[in-house]
Protein backbone atom coordinates (compact mmCIF):
# COMPACT_ATOMS: atom_id res chain seq x y z
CA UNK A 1 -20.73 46.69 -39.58
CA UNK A 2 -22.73 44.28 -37.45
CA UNK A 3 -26.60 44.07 -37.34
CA UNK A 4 -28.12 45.28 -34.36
CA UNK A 5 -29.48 42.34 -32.06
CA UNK A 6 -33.88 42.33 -32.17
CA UNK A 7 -35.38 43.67 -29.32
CA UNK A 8 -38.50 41.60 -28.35
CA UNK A 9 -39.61 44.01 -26.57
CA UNK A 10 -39.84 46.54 -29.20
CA UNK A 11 -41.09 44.04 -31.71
CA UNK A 12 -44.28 43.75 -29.54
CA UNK A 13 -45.11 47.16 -28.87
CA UNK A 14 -44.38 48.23 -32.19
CA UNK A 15 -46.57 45.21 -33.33
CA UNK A 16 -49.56 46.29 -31.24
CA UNK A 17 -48.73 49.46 -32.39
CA UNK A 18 -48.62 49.17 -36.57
CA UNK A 19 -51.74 46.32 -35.85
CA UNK A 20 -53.49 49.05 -33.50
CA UNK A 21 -54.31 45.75 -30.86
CA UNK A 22 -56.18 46.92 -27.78
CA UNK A 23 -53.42 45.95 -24.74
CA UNK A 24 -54.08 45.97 -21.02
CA UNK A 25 -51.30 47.32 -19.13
CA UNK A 26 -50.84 46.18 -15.57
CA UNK A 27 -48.40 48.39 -13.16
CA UNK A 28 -46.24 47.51 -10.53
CA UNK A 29 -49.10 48.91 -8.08
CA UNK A 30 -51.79 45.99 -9.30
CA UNK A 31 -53.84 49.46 -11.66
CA UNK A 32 -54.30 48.20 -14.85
CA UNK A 33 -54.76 50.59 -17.94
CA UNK A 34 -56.40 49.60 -21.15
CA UNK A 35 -55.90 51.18 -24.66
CA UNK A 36 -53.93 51.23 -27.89
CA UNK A 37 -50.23 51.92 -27.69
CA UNK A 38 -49.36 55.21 -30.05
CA UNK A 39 -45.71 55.07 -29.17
CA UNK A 40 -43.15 54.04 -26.90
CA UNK A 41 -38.96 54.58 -26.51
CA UNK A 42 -36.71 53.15 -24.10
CA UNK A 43 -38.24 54.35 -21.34
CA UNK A 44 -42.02 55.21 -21.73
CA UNK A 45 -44.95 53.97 -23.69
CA UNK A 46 -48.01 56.68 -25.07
CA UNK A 47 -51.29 54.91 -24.58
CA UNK A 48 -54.67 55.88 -25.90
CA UNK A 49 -57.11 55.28 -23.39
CA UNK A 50 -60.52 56.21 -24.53
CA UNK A 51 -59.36 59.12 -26.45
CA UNK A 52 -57.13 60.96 -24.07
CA UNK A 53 -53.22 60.00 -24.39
CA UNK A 54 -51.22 58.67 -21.42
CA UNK A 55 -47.68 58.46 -20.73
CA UNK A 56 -46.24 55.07 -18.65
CA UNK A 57 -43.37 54.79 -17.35
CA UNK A 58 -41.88 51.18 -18.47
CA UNK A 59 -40.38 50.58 -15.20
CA UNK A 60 -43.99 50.89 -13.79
CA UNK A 61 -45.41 48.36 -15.70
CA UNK A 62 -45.26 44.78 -15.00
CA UNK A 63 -46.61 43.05 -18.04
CA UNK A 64 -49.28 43.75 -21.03
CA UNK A 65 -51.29 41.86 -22.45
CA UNK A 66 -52.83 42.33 -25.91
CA UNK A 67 -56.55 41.39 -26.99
CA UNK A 68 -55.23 38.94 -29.77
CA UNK A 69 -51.53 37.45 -30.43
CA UNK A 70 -49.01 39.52 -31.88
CA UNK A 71 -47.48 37.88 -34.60
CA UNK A 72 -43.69 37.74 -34.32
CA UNK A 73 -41.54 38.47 -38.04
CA UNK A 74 -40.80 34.63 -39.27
CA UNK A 75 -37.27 35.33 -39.75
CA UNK A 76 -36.74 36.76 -36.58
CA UNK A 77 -38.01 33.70 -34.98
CA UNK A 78 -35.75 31.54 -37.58
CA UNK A 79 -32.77 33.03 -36.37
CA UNK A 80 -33.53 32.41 -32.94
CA UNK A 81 -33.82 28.82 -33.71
CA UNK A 82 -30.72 28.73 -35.70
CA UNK A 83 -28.95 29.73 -32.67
């Protein structure tokens, strides 16, 4: 049975999210949103913005930015090399 292939994307919300990082999320629209992600699946992410919870849509959101780097799993980034 083959490994599943590392989704960066996951690896970085679920990084902000284990590391509770303060992200700002900026939508397609140019509104930006600021909180702490509590969750996220293929298609949404659950922010907490000042206490009250918020559902985004991922394909309203054009990038996020965290507060501080997320740091990446050293063998992911080994194997990426490798390749």
């Amino acid at each position: 049975m083959s490994k599943p292939a590392n989704n960066l994307q996951d690896i970085f919300l679920n990084g902000a999210r284990k590391n509770r990082i303060s992200v700002t999320i900026y939508l397609t629209n140019g509104f930006q949103i600021k909180g702490t992600v509590k969750g996220f699946d293929n298609f949404t992410v659950i922010l907490d913005c000042a206490g009250k919870q918020m559902m985004v849509y991922k394909h309203a959101i054009s990038t996020i930015t965290p507060i501080r780097s997320i740091l990446f799993n050293a063998q992911i980034e080994t194997e990426d090399y490798k390749e």
